[in-house]
C-alpha atoms as a PDB file:
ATOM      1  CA  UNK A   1     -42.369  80.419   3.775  1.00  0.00           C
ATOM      2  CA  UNK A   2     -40.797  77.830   6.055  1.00  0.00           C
ATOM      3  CA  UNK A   3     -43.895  76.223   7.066  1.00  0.00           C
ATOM      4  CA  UNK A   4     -44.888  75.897   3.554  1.00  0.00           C
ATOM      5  CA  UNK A   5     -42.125  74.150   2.231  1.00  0.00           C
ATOM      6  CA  UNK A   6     -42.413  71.640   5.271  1.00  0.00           C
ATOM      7  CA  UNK A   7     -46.104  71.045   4.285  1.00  0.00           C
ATOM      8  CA  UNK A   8     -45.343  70.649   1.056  1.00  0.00           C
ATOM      9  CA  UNK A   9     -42.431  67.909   1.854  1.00  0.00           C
ATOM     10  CA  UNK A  10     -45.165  66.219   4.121  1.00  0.00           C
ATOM     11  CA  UNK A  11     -46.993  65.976   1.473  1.00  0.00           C
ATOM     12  CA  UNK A  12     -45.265  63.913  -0.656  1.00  0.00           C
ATOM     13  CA  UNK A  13     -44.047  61.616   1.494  1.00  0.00           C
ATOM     14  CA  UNK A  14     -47.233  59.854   1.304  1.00  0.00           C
ATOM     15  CA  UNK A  15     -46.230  58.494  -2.089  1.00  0.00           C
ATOM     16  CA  UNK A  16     -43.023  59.020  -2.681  1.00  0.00           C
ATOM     17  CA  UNK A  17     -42.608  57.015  -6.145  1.00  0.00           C
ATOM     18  CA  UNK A  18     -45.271  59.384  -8.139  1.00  0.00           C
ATOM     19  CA  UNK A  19     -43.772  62.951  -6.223  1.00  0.00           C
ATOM     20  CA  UNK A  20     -40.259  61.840  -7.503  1.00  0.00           C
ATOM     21  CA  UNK A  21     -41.554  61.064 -10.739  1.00  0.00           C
ATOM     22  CA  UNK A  22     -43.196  64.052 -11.606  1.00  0.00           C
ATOM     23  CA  UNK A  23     -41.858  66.591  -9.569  1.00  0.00           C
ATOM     24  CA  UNK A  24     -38.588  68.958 -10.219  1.00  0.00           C
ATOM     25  CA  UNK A  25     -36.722  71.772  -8.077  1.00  0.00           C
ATOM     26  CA  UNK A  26     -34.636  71.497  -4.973  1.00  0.00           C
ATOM     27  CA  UNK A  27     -37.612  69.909  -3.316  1.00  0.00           C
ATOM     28  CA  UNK A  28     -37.568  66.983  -5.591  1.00  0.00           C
ATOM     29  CA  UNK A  29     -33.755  66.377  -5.203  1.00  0.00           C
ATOM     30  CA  UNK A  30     -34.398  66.253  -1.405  1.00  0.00           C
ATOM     31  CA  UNK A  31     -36.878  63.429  -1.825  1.00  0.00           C
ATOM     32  CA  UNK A  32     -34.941  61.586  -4.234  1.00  0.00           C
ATOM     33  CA  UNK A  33     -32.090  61.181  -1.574  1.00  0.00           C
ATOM     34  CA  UNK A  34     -34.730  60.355   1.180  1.00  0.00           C
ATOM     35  CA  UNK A  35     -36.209  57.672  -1.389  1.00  0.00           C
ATOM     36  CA  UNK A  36     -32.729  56.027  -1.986  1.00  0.00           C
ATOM     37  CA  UNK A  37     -31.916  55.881   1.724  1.00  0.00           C
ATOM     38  CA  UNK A  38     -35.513  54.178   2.551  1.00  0.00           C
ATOM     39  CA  UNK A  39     -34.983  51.440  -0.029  1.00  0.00           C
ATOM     40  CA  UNK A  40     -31.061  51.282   1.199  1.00  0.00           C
ATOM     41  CA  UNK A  41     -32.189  50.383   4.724  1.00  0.00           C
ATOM     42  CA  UNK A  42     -34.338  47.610   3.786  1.00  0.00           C
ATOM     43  CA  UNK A  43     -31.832  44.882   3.490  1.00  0.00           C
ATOM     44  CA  UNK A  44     -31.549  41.322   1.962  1.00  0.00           C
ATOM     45  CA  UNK A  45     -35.290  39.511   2.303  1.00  0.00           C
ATOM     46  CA  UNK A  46     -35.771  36.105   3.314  1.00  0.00           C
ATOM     47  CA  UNK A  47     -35.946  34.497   0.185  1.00  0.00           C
ATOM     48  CA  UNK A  48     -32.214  36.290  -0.725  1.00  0.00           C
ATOM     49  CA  UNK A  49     -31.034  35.232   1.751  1.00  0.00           C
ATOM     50  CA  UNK A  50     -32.251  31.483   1.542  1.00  0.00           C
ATOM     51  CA  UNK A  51     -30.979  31.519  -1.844  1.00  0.00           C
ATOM     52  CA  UNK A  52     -27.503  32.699  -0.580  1.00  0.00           C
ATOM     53  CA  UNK A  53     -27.587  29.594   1.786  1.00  0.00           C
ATOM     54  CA  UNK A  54     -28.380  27.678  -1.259  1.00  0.00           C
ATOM     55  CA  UNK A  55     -25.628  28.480  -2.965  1.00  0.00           C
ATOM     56  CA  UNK A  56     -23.401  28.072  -0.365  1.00  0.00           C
ATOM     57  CA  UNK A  57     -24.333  25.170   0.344  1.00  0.00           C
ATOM     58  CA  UNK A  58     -23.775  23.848  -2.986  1.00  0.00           C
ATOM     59  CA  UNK A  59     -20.094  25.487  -3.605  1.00  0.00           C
ATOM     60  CA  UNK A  60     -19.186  24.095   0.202  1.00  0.00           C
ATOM     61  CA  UNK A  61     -20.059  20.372  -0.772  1.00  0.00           C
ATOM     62  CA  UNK A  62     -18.544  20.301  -4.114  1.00  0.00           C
ATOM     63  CA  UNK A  63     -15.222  21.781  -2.543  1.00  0.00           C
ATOM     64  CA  UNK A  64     -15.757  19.083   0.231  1.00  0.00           C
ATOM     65  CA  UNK A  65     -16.466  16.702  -2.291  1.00  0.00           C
ATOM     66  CA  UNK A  66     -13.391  17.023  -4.313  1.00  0.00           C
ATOM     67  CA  UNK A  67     -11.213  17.229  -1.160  1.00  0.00           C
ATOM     68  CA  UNK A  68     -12.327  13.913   0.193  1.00  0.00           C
ATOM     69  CA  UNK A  69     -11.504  12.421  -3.262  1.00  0.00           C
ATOM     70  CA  UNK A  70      -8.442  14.036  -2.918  1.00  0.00           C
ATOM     71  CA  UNK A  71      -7.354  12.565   0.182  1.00  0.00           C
ATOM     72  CA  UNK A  72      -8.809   9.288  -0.441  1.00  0.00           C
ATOM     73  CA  UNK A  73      -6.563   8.750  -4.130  1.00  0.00           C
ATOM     74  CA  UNK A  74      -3.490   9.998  -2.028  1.00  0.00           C
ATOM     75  CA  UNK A  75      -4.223   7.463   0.312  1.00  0.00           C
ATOM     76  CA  UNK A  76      -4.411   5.015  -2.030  1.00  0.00           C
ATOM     77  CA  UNK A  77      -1.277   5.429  -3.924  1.00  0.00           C
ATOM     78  CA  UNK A  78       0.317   5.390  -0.778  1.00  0.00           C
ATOM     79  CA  UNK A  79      -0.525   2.036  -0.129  1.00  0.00           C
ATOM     80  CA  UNK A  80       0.432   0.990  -3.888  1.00  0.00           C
ATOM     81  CA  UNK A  81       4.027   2.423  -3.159  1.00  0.00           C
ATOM     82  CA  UNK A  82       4.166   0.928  -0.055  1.00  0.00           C
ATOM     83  CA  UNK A  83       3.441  -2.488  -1.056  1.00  0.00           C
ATOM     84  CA  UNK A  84       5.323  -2.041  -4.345  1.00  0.00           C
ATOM     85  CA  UNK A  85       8.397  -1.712  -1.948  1.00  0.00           C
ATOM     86  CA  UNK A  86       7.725  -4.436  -0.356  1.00  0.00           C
ATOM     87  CA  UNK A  87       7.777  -6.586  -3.271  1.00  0.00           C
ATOM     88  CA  UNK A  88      10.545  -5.254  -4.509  1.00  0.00           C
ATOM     89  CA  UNK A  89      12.525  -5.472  -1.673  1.00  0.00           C
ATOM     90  CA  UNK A  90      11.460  -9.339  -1.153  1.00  0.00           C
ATOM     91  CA  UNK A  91      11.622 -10.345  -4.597  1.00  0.00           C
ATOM     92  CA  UNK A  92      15.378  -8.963  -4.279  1.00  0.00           C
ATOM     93  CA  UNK A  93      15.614 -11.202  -1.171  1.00  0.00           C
ATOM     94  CA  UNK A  94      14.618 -14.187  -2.777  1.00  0.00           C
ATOM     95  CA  UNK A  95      16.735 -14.059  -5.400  1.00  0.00           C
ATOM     96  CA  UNK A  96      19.942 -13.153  -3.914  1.00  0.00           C
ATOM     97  CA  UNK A  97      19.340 -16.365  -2.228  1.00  0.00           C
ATOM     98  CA  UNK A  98      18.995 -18.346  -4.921  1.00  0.00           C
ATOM     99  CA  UNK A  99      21.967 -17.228  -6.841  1.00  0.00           C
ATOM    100  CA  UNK A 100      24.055 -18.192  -3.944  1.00  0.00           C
ATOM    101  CA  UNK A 101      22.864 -21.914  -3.626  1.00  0.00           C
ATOM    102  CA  UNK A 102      24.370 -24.556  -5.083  1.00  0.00           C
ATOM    103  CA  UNK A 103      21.304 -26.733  -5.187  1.00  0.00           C
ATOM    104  CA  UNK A 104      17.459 -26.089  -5.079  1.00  0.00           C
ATOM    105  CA  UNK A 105      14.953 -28.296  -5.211  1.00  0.00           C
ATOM    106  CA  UNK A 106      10.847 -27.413  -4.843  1.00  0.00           C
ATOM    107  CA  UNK A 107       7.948 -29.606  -4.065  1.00  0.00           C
ATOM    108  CA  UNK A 108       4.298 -28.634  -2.744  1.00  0.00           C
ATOM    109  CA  UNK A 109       2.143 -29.275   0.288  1.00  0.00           C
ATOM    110  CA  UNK A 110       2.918 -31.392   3.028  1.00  0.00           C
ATOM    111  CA  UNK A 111       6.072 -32.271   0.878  1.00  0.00           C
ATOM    112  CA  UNK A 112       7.333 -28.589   2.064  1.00  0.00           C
ATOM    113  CA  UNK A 113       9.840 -30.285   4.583  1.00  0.00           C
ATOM    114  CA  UNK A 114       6.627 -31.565   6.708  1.00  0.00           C
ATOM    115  CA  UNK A 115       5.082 -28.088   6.750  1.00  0.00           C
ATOM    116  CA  UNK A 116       1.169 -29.059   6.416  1.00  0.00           C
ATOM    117  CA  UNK A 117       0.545 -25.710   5.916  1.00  0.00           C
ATOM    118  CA  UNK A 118       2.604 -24.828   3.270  1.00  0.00           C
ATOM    119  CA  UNK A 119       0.975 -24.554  -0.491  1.00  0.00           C
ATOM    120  CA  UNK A 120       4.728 -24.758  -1.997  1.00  0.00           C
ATOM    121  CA  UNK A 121       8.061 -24.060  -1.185  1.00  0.00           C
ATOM    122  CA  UNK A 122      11.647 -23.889  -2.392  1.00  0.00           C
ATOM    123  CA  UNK A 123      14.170 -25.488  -0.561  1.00  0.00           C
ATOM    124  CA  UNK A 124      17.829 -24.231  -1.422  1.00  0.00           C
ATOM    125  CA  UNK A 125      21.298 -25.248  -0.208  1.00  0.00           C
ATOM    126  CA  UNK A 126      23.859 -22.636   0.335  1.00  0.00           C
ATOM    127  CA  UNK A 127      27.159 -22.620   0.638  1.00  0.00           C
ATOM    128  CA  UNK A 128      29.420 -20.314   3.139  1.00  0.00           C
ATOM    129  CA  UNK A 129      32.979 -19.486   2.245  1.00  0.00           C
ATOM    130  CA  UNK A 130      35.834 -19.534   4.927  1.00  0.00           C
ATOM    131  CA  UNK A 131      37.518 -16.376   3.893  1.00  0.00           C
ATOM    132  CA  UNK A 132      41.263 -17.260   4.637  1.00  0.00           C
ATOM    133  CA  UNK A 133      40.975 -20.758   2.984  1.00  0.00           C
ATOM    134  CA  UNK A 134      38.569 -19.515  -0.056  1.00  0.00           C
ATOM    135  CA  UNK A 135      37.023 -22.515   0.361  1.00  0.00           C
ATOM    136  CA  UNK A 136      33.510 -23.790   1.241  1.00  0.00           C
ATOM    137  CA  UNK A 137      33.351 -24.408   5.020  1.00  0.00           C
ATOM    138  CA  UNK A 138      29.742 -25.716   5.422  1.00  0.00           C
ATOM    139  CA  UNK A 139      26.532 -25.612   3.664  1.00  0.00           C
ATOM    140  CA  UNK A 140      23.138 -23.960   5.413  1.00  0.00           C
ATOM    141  CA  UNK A 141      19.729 -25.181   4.107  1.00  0.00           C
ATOM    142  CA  UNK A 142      17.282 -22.699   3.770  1.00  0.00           C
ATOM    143  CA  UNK A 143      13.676 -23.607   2.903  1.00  0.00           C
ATOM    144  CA  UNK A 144      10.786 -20.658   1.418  1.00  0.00           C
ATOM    145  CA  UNK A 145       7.348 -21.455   2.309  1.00  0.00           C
ATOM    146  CA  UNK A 146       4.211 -19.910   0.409  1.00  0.00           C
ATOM    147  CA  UNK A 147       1.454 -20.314   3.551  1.00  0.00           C
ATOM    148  CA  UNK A 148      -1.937 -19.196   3.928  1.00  0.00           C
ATOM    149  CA  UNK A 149      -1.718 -15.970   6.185  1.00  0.00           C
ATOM    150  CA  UNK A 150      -3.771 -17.420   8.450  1.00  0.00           C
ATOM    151  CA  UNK A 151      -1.064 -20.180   9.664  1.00  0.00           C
ATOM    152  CA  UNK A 152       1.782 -17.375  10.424  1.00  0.00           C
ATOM    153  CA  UNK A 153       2.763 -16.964  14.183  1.00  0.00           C
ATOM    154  CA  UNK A 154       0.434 -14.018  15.202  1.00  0.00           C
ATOM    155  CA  UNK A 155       3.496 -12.214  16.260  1.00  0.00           C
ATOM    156  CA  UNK A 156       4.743 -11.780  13.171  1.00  0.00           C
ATOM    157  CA  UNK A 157       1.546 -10.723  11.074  1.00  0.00           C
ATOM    158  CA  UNK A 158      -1.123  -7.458  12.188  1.00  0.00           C
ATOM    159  CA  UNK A 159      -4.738  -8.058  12.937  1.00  0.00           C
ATOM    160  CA  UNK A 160      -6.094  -8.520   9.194  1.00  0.00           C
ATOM    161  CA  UNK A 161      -9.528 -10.861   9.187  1.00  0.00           C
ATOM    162  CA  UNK A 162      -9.706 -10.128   5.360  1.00  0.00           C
ATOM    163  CA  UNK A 163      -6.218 -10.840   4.938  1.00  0.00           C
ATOM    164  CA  UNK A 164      -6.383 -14.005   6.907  1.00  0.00           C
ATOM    165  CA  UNK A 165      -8.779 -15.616   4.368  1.00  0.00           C
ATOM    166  CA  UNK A 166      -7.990 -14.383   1.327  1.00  0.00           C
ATOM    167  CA  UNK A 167      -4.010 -14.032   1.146  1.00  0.00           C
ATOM    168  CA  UNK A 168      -0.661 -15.959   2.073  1.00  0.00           C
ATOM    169  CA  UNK A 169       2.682 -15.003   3.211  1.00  0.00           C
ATOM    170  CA  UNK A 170       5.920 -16.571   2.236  1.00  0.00           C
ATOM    171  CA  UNK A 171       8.174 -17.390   5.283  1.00  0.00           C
ATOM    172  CA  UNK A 172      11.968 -19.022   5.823  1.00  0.00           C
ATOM    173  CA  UNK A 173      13.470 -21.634   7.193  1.00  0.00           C
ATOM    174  CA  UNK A 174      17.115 -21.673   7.938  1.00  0.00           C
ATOM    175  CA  UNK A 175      19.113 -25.026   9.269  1.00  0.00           C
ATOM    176  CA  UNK A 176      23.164 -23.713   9.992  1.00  0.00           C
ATOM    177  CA  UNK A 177      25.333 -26.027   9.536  1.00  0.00           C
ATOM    178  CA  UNK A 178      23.875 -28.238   7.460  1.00  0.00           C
ATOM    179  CA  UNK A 179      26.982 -29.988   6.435  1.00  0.00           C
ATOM    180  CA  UNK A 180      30.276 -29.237   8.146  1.00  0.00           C
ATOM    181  CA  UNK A 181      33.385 -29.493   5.443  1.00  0.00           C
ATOM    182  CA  UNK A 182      37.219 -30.538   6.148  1.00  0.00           C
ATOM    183  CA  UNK A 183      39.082 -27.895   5.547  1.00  0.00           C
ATOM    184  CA  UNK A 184      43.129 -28.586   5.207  1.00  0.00           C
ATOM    185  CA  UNK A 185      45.810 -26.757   7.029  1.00  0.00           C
ATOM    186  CA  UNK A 186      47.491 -25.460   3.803  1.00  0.00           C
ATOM    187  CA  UNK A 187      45.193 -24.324   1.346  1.00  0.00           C
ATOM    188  CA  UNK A 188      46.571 -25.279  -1.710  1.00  0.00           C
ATOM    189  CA  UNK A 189      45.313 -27.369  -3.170  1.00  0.00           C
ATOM    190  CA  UNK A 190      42.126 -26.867  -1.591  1.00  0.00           C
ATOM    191  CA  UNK A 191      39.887 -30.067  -2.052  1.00  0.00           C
ATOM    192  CA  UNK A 192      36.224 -29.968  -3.111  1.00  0.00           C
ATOM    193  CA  UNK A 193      33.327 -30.171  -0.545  1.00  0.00           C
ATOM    194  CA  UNK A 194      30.614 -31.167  -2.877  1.00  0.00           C
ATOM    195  CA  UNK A 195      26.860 -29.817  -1.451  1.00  0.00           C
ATOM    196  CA  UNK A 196      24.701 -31.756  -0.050  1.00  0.00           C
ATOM    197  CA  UNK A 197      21.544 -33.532  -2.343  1.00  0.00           C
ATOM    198  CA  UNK A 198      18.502 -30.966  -1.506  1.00  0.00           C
ATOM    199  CA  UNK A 199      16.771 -33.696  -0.155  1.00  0.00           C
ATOM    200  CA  UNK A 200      18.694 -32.977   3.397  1.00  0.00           C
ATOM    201  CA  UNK A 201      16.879 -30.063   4.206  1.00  0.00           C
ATOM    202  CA  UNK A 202      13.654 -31.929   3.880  1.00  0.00           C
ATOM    203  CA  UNK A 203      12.062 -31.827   7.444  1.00  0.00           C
ATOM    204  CA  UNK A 204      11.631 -28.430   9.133  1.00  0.00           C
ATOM    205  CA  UNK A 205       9.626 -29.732  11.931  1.00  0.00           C
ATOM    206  CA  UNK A 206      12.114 -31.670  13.558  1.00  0.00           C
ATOM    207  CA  UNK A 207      13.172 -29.041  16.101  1.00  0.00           C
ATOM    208  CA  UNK A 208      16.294 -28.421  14.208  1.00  0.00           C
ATOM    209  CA  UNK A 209      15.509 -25.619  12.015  1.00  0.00           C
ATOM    210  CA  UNK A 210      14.719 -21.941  13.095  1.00  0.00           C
ATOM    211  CA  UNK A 211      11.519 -20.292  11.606  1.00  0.00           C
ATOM    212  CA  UNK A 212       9.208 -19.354  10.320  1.00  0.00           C
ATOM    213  CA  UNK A 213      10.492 -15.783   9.645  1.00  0.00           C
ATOM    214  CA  UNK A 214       7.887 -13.928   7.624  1.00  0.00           C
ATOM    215  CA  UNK A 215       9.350 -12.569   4.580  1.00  0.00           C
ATOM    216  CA  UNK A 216       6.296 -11.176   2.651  1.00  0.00           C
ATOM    217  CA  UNK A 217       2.673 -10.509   4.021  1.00  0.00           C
ATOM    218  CA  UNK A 218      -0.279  -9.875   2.034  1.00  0.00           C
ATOM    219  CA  UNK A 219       0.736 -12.511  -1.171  1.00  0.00           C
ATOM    220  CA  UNK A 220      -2.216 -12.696  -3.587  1.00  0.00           C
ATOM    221  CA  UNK A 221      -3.231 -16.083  -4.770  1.00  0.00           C
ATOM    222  CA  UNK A 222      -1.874 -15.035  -8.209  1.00  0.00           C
ATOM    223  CA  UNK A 223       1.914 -15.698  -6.786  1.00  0.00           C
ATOM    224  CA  UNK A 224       3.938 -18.764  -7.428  1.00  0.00           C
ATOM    225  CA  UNK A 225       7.430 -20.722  -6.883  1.00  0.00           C
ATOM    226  CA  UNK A 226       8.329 -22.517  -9.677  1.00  0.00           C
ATOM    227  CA  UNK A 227      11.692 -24.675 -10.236  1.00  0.00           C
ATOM    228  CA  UNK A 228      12.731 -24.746 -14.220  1.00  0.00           C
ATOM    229  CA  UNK A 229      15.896 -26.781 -14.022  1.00  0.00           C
ATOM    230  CA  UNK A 230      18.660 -24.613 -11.799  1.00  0.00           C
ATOM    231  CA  UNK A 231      16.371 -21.725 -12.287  1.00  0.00           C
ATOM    232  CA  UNK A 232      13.391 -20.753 -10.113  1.00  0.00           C
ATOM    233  CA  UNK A 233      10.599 -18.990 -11.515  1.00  0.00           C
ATOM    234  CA  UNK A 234       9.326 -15.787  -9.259  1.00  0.00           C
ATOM    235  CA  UNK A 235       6.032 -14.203  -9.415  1.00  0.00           C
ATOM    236  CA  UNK A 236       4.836 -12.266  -6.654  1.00  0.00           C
ATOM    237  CA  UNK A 237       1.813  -9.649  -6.137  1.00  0.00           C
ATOM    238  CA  UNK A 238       0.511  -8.072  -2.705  1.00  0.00           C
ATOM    239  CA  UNK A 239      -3.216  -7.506  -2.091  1.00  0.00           C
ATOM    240  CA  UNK A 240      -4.955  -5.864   0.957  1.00  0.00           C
ATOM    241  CA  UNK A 241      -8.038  -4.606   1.236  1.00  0.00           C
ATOM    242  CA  UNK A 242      -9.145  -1.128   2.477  1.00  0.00           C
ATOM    243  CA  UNK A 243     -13.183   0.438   3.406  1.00  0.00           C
ATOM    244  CA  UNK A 244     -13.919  -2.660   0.717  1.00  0.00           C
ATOM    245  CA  UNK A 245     -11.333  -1.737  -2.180  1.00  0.00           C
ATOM    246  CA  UNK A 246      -9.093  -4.305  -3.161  1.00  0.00           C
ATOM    247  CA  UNK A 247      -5.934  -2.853  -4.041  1.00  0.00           C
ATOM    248  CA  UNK A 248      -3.344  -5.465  -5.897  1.00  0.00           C
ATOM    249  CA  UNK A 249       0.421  -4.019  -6.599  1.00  0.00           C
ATOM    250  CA  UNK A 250       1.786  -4.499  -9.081  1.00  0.00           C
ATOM    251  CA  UNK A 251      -1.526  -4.819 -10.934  1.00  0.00           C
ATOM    252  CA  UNK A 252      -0.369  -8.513 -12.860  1.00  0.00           C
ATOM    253  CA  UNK A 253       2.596 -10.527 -10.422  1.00  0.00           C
ATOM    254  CA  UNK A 254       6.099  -9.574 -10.790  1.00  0.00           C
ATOM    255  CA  UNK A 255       7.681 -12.389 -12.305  1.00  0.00           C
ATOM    256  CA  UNK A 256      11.427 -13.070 -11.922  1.00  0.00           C
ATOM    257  CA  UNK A 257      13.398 -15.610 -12.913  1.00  0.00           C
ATOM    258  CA  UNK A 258      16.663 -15.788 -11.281  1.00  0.00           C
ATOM    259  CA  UNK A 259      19.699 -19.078 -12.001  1.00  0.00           C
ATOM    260  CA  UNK A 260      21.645 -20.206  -9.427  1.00  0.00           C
ATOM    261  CA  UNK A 261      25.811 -19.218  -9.724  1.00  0.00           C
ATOM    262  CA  UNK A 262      27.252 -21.622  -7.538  1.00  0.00           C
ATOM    263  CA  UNK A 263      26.302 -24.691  -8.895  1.00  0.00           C
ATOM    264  CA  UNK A 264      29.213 -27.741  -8.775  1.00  0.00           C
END
């Protein structure tokens, strides 16, 4: 009986898609499980699996893809912030100095206290207050520059060849002790120590003032000084340049206008 049942299992294995087909019994049932297990133990073929690759390949670049763009817009506003602060904090600068001057004056070019360099400039006149006597004790002339980027002291700026050639940078000038006043033993009445014309603060080159100090890299061409009356006219914008992207903050230059308080 036993070696029947073997022979008749041998076969049909030889073809074991028509015996499963059209066979029935507890024979059948056996060959049905030895058919599934053949085909399970097969595995992926070559062209699944290149496929698979495929697809991976596809999913892994757009997921690379969108993480590069990722990184590269964070970068970017970075930057924007980063300059944006700047401006913000020189702009406040600026005009803080202004409001404190009692005279201001503004010229361009080699008219910029001697500075060849300079594409315009604001030259200011401030006064400093002895504290006990309320009273002005001397006047300081300070002088704002708008240069080309190239001309600042390579101390003071980072390696920027783009920058160099395509921006400028405002810097001071500061003369102490511009004009001493007399200031009387008794305080009352105090007398008036009229400022100085602007004109006095006109030569920076003499070896008597200190500077340049850099107070704003990166200036796009768009900024400007301008002098309306005893107002002065701000507008400043930042530009650097990164893998080819020009990136100007704000996008249009902040413009300020700022009066002086101290005026006599």
């Amino acid at each position: 009986m036993y070696g029947s049942v073997r022979s008749a299992i041998g076969a049909r294995r030889q073809d074991h898609g028509a015996d499963v087909r059209c066979c029935s019994g507890t024979i059948c049932t056996e060959l049905r499980k030895y058919s599934m297990k053949q085909r399970g133990a097969k595995g992926f073929t070559i062209v699944e699996l290149l496929v698979a690759a495929v697809i991976f390949g596809i999913v892994l670049a757009g997921v690379g893809s969108f993480l590069i763009g990722g990184l590269r817009f964070s970068g970017a506003a970075t930057i924007a912030a980063d300059q944006l602060r700047e401006v913000n904090d020189a702009s406040g600068y600026l005009s803080d100095m202004v409001r404190r001057s009692a005279r201001l004056g503004s010229s361009t070019g080699s008219d910029c206290g001697g500075d060849a360099t300079a594409v315009s400039c604001i030259s200011l006149v401030v006064p400093a207050a002895d504290t006990a006597a309320r009273s002005v004790e001397w006047y300081h002339g300070v002088q704002f520059h708008l240069i080309e980027r190239g001309t600042v002291p390579a101390a003071q700026r980072s390696d920027d060849a783009w920058a160099d050639d395509n921006t400028w940078a405002i810097v001071e000038y500061r003369k102490l002790n511009l004009v001493t006043c007399t200031v009387p033993a008794a305080p009352n009445p105090v007398p008036p120590c009229p400022a100085p014309a602007v004109t006095a603060t006109a030569t920076v080159t003499d070896g008597s003032w200190a500077g340049p100090y850099l107070v704003l890299d990166h200036v796009s061409d768009l900024s400007t000084f301008e002098v309306v009356g005893d107002s002065v006219r701000l507008a400043i914008q930042v530009a650097t340049s990164r893998r080819g992207t020009i990136t100007a903050t704000p996008t249009a230059p902040q413009e300020i206008v700022v009066s002086l308080r101290n005026v006599d």
